[in-house]
Each structure stands twice: as structure tokens, then as C-alpha cells.
N, C-alpha and C. Protein backbone atom coordinates (compact mmCIF):
# COMPACT_ATOMS: atom_id res chain seq x y z
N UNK A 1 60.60 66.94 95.76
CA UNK A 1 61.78 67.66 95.36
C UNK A 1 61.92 68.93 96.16
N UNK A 2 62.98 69.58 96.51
CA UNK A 2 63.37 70.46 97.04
C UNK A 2 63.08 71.66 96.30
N UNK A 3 62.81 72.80 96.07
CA UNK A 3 62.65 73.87 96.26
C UNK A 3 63.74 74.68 95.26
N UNK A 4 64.89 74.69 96.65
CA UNK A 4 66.08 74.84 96.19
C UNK A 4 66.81 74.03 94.97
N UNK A 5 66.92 73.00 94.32
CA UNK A 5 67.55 72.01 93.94
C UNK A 5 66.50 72.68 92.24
N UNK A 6 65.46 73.22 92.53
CA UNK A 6 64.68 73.54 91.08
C UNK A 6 65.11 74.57 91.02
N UNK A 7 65.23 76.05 91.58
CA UNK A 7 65.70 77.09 91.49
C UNK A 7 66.62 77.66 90.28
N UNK A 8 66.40 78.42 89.56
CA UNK A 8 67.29 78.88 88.62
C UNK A 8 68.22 80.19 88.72
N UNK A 9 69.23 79.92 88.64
CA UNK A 9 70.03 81.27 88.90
C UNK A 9 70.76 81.25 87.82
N UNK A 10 70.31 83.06 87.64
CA UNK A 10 70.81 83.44 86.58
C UNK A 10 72.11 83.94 87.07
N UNK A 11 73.48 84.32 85.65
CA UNK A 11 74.40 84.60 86.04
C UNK A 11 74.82 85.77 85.54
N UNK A 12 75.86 87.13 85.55
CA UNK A 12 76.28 87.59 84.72
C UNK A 12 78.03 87.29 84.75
N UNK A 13 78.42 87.91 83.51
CA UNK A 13 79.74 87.53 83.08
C UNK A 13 80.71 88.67 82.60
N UNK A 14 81.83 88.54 83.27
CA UNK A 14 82.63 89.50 83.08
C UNK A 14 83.75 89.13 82.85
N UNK A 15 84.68 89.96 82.13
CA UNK A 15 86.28 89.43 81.41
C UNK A 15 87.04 91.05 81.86
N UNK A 16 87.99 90.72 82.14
CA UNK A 16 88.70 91.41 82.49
C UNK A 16 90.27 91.21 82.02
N UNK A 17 91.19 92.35 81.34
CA UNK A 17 92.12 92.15 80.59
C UNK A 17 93.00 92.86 81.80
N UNK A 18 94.27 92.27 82.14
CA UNK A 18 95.42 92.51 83.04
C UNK A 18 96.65 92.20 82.62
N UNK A 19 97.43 92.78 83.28
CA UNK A 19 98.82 92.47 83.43
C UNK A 19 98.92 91.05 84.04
N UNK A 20 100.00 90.48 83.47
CA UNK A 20 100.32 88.91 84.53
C UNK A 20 101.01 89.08 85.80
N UNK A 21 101.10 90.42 86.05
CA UNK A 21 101.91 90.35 87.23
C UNK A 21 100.23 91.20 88.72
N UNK A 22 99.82 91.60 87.81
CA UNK A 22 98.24 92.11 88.23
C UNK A 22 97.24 90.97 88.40
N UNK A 23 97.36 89.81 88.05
CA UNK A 23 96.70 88.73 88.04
C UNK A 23 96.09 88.74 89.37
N UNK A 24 97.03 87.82 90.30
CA UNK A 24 96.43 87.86 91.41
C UNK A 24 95.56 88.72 92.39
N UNK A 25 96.17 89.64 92.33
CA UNK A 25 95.27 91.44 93.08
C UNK A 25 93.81 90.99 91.97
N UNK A 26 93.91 90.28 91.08
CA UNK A 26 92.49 91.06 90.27
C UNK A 26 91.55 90.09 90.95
N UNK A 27 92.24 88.62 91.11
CA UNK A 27 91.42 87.05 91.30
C UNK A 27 90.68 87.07 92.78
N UNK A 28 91.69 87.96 93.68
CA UNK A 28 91.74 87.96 94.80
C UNK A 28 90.28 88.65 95.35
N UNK A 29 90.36 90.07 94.83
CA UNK A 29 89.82 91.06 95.02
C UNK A 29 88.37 91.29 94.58
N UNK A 30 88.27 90.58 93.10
CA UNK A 30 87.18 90.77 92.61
C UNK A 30 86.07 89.55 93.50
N UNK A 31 86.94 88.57 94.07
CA UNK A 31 85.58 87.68 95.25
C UNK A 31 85.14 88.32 96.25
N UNK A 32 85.71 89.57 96.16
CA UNK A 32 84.79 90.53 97.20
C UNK A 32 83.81 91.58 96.79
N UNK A 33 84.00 91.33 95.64
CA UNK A 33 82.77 92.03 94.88
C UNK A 33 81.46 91.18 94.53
N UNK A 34 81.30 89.70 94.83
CA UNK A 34 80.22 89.06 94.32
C UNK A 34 80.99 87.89 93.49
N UNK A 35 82.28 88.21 92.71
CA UNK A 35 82.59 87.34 91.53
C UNK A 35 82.96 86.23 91.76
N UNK A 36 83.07 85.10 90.91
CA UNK A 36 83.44 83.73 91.28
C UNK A 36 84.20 84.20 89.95
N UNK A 37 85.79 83.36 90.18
CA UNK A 37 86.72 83.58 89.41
C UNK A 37 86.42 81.87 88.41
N UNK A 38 86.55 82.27 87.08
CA UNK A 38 86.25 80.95 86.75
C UNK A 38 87.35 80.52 85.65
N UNK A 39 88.13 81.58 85.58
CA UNK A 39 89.90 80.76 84.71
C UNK A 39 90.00 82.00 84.14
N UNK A 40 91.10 81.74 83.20
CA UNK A 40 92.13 82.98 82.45
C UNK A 40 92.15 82.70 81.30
N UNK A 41 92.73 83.69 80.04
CA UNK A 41 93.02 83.31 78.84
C UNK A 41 94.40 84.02 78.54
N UNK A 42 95.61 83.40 78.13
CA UNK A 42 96.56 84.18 78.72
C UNK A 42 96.92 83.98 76.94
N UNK A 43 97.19 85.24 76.88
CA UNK A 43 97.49 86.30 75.12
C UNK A 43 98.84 85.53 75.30
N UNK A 44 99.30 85.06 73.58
CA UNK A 44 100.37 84.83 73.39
C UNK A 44 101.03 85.74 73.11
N UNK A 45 102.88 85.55 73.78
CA UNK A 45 103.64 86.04 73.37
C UNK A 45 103.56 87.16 73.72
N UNK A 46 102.44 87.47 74.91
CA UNK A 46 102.46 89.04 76.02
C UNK A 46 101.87 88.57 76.99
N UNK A 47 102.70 90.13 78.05
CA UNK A 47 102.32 89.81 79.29
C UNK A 47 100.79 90.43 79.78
N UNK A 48 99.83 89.96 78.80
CA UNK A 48 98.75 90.44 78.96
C UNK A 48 98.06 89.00 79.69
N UNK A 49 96.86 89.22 80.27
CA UNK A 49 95.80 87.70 80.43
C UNK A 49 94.49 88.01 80.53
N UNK A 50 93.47 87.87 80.21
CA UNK A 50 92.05 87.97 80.45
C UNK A 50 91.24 87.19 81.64
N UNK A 51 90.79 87.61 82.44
CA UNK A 51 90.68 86.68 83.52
C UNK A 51 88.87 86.80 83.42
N UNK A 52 88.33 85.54 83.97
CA UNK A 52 86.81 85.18 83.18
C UNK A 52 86.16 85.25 84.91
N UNK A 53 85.12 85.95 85.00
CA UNK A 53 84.17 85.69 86.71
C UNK A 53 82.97 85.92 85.95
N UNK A 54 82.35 85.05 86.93
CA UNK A 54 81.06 85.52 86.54
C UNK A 54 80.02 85.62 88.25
N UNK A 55 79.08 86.08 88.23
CA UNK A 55 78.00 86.18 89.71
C UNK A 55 76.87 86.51 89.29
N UNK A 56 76.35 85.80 90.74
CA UNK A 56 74.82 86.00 90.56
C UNK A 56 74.06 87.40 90.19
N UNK A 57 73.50 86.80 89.29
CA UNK A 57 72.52 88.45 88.89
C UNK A 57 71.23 89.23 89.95
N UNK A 58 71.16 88.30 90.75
CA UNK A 58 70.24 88.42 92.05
C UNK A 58 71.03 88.81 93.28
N UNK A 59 72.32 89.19 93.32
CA UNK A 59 72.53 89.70 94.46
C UNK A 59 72.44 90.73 94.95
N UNK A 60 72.17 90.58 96.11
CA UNK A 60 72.24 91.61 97.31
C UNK A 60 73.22 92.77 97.40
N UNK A 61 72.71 94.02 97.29
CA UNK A 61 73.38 94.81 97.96
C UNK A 61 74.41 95.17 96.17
N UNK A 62 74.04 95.06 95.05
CA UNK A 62 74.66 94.92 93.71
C UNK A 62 75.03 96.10 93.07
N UNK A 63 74.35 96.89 93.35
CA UNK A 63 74.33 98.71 93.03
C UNK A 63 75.89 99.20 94.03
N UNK A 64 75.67 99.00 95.50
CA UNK A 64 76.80 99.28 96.21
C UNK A 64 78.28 98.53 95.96
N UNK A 65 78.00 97.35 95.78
CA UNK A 65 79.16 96.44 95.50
C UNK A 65 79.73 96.52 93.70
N UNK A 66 79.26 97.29 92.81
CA UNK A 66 79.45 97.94 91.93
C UNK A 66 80.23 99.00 91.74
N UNK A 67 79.49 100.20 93.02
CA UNK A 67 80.32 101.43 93.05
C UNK A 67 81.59 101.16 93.68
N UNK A 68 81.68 99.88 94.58
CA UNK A 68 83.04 99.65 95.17
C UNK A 68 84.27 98.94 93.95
N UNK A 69 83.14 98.25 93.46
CA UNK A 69 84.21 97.47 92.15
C UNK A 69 84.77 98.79 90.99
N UNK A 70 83.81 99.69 90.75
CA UNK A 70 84.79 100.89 90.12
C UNK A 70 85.71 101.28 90.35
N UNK A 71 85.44 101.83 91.98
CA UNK A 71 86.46 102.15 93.04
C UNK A 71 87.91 101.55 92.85
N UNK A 72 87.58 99.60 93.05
CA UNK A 72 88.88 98.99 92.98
C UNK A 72 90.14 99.01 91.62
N UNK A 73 89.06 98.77 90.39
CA UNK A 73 89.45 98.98 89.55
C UNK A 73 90.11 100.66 89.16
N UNK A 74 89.53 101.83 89.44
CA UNK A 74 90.48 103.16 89.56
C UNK A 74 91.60 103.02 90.54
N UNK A 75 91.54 102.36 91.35
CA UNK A 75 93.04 102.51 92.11
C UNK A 75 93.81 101.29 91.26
N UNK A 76 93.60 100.29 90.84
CA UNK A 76 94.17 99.25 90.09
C UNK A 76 94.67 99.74 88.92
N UNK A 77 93.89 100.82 88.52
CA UNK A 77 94.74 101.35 86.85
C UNK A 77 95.30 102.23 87.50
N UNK A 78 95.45 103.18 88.56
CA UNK A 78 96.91 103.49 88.97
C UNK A 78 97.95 103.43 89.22
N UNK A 79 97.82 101.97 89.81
CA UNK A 79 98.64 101.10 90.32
C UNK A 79 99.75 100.59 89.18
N UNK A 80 99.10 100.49 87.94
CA UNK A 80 99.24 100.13 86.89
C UNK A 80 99.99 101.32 86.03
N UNK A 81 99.19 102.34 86.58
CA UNK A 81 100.00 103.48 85.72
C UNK A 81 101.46 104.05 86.60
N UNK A 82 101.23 104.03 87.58
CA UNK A 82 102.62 104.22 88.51
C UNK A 82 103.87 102.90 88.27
N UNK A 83 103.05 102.23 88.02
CA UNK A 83 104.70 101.10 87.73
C UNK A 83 104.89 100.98 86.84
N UNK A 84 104.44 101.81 85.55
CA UNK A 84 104.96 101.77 83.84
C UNK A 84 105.91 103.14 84.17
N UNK A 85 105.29 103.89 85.33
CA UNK A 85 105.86 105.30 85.24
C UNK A 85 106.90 104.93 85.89
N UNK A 86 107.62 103.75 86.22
CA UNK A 86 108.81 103.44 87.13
C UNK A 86 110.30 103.65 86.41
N UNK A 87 109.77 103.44 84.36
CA UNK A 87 111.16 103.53 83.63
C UNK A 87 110.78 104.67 82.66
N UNK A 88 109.90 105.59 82.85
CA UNK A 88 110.17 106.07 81.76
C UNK A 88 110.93 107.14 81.49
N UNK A 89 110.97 108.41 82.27
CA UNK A 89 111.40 109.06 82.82
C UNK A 89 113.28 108.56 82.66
N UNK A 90 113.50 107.63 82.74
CA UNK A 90 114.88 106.83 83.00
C UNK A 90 115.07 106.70 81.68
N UNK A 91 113.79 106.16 81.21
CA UNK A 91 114.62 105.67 79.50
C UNK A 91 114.52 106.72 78.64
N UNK A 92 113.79 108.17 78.72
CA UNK A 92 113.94 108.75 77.97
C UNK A 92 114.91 109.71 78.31
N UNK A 93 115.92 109.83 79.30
CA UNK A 93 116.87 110.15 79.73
C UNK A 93 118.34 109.78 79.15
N UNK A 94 117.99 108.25 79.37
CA UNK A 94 119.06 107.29 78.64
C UNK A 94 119.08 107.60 77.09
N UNK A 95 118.09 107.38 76.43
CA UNK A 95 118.07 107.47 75.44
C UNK A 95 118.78 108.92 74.60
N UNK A 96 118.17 109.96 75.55
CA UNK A 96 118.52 111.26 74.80
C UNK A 96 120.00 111.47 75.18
N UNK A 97 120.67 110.83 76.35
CA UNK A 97 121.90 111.26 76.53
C UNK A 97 122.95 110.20 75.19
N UNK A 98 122.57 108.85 74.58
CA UNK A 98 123.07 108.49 74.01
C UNK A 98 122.83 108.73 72.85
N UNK A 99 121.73 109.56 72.53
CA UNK A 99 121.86 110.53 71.08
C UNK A 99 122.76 111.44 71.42
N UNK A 100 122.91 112.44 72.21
CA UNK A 100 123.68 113.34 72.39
C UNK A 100 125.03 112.94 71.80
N UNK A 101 125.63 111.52 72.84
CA UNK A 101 126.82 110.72 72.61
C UNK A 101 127.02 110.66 71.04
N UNK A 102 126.08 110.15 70.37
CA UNK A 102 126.57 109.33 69.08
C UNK A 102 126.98 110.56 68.32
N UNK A 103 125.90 112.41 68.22
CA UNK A 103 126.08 113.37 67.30
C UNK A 103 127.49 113.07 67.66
N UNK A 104 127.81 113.11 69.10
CA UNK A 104 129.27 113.71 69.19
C UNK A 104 130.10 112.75 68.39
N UNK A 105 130.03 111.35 68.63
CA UNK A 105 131.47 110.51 67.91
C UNK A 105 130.69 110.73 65.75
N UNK A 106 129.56 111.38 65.79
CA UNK A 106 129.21 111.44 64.87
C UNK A 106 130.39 112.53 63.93
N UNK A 107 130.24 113.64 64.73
CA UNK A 107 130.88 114.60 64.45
C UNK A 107 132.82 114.45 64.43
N UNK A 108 132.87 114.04 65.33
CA UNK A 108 134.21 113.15 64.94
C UNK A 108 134.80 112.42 64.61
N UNK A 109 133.73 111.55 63.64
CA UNK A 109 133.96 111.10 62.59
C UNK A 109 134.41 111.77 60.99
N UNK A 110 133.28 113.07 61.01
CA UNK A 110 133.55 113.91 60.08
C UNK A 110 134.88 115.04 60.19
N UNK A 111 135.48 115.13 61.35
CA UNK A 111 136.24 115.65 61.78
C UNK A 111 137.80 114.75 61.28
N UNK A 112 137.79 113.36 61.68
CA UNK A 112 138.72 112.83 61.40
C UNK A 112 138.99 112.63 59.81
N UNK A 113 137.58 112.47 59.34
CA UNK A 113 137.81 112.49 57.64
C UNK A 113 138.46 113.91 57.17
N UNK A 114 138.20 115.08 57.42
CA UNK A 114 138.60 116.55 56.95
C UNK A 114 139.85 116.49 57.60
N UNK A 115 140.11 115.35 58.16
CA UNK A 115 141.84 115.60 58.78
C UNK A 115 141.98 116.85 59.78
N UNK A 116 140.90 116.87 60.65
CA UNK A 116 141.82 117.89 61.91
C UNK A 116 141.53 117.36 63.09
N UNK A 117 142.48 116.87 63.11
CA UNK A 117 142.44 115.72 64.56
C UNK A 117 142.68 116.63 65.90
N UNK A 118 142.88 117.39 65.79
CA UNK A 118 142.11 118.31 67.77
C UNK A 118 140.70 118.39 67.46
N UNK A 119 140.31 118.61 66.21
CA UNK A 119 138.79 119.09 66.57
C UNK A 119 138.10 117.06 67.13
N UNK A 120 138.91 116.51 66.35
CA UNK A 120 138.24 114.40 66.64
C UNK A 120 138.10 114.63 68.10
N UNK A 121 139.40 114.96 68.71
CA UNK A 121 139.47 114.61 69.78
C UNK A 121 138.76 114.97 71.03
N UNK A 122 138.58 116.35 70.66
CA UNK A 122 137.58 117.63 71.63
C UNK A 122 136.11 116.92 71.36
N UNK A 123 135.68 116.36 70.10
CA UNK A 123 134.30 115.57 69.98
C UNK A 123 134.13 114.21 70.09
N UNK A 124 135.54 113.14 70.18
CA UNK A 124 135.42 111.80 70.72
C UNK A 124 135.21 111.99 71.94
N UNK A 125 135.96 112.99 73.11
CA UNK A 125 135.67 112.55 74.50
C UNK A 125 134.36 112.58 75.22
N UNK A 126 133.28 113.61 74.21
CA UNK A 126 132.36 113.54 75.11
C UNK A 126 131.43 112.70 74.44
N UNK A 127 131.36 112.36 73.29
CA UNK A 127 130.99 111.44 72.43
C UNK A 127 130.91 109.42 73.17
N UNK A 128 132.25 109.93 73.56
CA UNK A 128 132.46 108.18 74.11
C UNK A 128 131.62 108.25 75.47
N UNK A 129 131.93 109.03 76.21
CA UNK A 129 130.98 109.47 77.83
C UNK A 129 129.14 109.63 77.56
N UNK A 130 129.44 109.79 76.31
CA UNK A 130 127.85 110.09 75.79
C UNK A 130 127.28 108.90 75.69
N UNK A 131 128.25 108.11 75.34
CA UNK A 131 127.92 106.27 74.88
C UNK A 131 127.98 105.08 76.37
N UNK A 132 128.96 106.20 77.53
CA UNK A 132 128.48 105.20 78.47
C UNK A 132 128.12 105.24 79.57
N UNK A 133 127.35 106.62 79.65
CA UNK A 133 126.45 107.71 80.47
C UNK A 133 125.36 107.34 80.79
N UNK A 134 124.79 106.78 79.40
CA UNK A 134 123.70 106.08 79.92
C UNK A 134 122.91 105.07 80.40
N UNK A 135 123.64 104.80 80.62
CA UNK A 135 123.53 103.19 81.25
C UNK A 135 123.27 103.71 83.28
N UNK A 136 124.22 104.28 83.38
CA UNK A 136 124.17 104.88 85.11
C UNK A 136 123.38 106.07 84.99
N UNK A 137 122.67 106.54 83.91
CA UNK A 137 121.69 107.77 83.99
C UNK A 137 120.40 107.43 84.29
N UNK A 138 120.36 105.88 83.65
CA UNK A 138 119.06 104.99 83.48
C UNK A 138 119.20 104.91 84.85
N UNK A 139 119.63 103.93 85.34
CA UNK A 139 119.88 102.77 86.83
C UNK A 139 119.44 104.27 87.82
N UNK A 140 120.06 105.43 87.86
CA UNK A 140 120.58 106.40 88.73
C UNK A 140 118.76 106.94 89.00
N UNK A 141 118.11 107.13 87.86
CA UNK A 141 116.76 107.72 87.43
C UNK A 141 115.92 106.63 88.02
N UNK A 142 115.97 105.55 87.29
CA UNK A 142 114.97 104.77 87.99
C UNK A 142 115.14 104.32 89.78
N UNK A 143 115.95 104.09 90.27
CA UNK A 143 116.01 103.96 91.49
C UNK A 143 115.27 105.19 91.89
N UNK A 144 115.58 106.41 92.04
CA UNK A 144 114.80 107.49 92.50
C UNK A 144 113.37 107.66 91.98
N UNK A 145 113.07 107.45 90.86
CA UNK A 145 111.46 107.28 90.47
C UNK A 145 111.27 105.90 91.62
N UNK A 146 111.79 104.97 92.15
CA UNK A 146 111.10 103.77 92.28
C UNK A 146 110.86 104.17 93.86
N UNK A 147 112.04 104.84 94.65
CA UNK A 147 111.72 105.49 95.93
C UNK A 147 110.24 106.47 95.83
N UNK A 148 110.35 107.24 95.04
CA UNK A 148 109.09 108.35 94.84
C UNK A 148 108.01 107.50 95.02
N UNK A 149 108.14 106.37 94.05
CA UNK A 149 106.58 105.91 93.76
C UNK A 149 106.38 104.46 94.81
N UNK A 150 107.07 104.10 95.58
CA UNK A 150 106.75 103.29 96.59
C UNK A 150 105.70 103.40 97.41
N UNK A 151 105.92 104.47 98.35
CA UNK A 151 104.62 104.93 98.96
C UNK A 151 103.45 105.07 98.71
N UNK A 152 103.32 105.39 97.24
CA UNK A 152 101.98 105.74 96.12
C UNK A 152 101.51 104.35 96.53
N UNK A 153 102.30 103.63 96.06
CA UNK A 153 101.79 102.06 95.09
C UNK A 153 101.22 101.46 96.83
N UNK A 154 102.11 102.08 97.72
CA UNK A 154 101.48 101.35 99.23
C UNK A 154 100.26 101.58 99.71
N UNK A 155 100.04 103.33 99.29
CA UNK A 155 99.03 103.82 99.65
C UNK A 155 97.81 102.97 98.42
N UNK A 156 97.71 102.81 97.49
CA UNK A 156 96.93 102.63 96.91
C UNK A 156 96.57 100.94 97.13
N UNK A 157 97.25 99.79 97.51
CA UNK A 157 97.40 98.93 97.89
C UNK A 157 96.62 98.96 99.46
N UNK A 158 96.66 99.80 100.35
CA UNK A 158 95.72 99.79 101.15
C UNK A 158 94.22 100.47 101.04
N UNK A 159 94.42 101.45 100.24
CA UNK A 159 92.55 101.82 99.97
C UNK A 159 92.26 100.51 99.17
N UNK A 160 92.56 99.79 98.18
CA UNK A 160 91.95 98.65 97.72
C UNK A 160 92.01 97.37 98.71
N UNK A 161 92.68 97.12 99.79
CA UNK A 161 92.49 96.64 100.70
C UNK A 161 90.69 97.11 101.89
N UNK A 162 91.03 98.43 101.82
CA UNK A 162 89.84 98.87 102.75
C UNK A 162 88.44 98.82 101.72
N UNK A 163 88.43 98.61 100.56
CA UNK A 163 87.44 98.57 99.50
C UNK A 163 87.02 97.23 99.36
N UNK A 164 88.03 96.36 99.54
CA UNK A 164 87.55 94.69 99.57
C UNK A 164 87.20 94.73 100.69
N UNK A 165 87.22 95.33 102.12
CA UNK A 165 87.01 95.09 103.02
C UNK A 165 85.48 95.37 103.31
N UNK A 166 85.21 96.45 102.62
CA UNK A 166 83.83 97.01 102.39
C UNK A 166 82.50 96.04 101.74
N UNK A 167 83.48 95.38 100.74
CA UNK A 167 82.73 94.66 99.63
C UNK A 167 82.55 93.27 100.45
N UNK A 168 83.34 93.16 101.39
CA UNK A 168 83.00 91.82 101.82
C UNK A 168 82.24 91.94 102.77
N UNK A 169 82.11 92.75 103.66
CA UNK A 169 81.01 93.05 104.96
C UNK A 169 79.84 93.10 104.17
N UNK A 170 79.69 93.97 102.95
CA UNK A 170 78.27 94.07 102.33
C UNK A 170 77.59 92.83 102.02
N UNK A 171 78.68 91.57 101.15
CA UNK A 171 78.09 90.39 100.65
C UNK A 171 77.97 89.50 102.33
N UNK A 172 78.14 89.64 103.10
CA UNK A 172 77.93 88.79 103.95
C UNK A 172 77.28 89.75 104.56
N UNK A 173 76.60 90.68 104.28
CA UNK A 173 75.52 91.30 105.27
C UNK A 173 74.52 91.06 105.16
């Protein structure tokens, strides 16, 4: 008998919880850390998924290819945090301008009940603009957050590029 063919290798195991749109960057990336990707568990009814690797507990070079897998993973939860930060800014914009809107047709509502219809009218117009303001306050906001944060998301997309690049020279060194 061979040698090899008796050999026991041990494994360790890791789960990792992502975005479904983060999936791939995670499947991709983490085989340059040592991992063998071995399937997903994808959460119902969200865009969450758990993705399953596991690797040898005997490898080479495991301490360094560790500090790189931190590495990947801190630019990956940036990555992550810059593209939640793509609407928010927008929606809490939207949102507060169509509160603004409603006090107003709010108020001229109470206006039209007390019967003094200049005051309705001075508080329907900005009331109604209040109601359809935000819609192009949103669109107007997020386009400019999405210019801002392009470059980020590029830049960070290439240090995790140069980090797999690292991780893979090490395992084949």
C-alpha cells in the first residue's frame, strides 16, 4: 500500500454569512486562502447565504495566509458597508422631505376645515411639492453618493485583488 493513500488529513471548517450579491468575491477569493469551497445555505426569504469551505489543517505558510484572509475580509465588509451607504443618505432625505410635504397638506387640511381658504392654499402648494419632491431628491442623492463611492468600491476591489494575489504565491510556494 502506498503511503499516501493511508495518510490522514485533518480538516478545518469554516461558514461564512454574505450577501447574495457578495457570493462570488467570497467563493472566488477565499481559494486563495487555502479554502476548498464546499456549497451554500441560502436563508429563506433573504438576501443573505452562508457559504461552507473547509482546508487542510496542515498547511503551509497558515499563520500568513490568515493575516491575509483578515485583510480580505476588512476590505469585503467595506465593500459591503459602502454599497448600503449608496441609499441612505437619499432615503433619509426623501423621507424627511415627504414629512415636511404631508405637515404641509396636513395643515391645510385644518385650514380648509376653519374655512380660510388663502391660508389652504399658501399650505397646499408646498404641501403637494412636498409629496412629489421626493422622489427626484432620492434619484438626484443617490446618483451622486453612487459617483462618490465608485472609486472607493474600485479601490477596494483591487487591494483584495493584490491580497489574493499574495495568498496565492504563498500556497504555491
Amino acid at each position: 500500500m502506498n503511503e499516501k493513500e493511508n495518510s490522514y488529513v485533518g480538516f478545518e471548517y469554516l461558514e461564512i454569512p454574505a450577501k447574495c450579491s457578495m457570493e462570488s468575491l467570497y467563493v472566488d477569493s477565499y481559494e486563495n486562502f487555502g479554502w476548498s469551497y464546499e456549497g451554500n445555505v441560502t436563508q429563506e426569504g433573504s438576501d443573505r447565504v452562508t457559504l461552507k469551505f473547509k482546508r487542510d489543517r496542515k498547511l503551509r505558510n497558515k499563520a500568513e495566509l490568515t493575516r491575509l484572509q483578515r485583510q480580505f475580509e476588512a476590505c469585503a465588509h467595506e465593500i459591503e458597508t459602502l454599497e448600503r451607504s449608496r441609499t441612505t443618505a437619499a432615503t433619509i432625505a426623501a423621507f424627511s422631505t415627504g414629512l415636511v410635504g404631508t405637515a404641509f397638506l396636513g395643515g391645510a387640511m385644518f385650514a380648509y376645515l376653519a374655512e380660510i381658504l388663502p391660508l389652504m392654499v399658501v399650505l397646499a402648494i408646498p404641501g403637494f411639492l412636498g409629496c412629489i419632491m421626493p422622489w427626484f431628491c432620492y434619484q438626484k442623492l443617490r446618483r451622486k453618493r453612487e459617483a462618490q463611492i465608485a472609486p472607493l468600491i474600485d479601490q477596494k476591489n483591487d487591494e483584495i485583488y493584490a491580497i489574493c494575489e499574495q495568498g496565492c504565491r504563498l500556497l504555491n510556494a
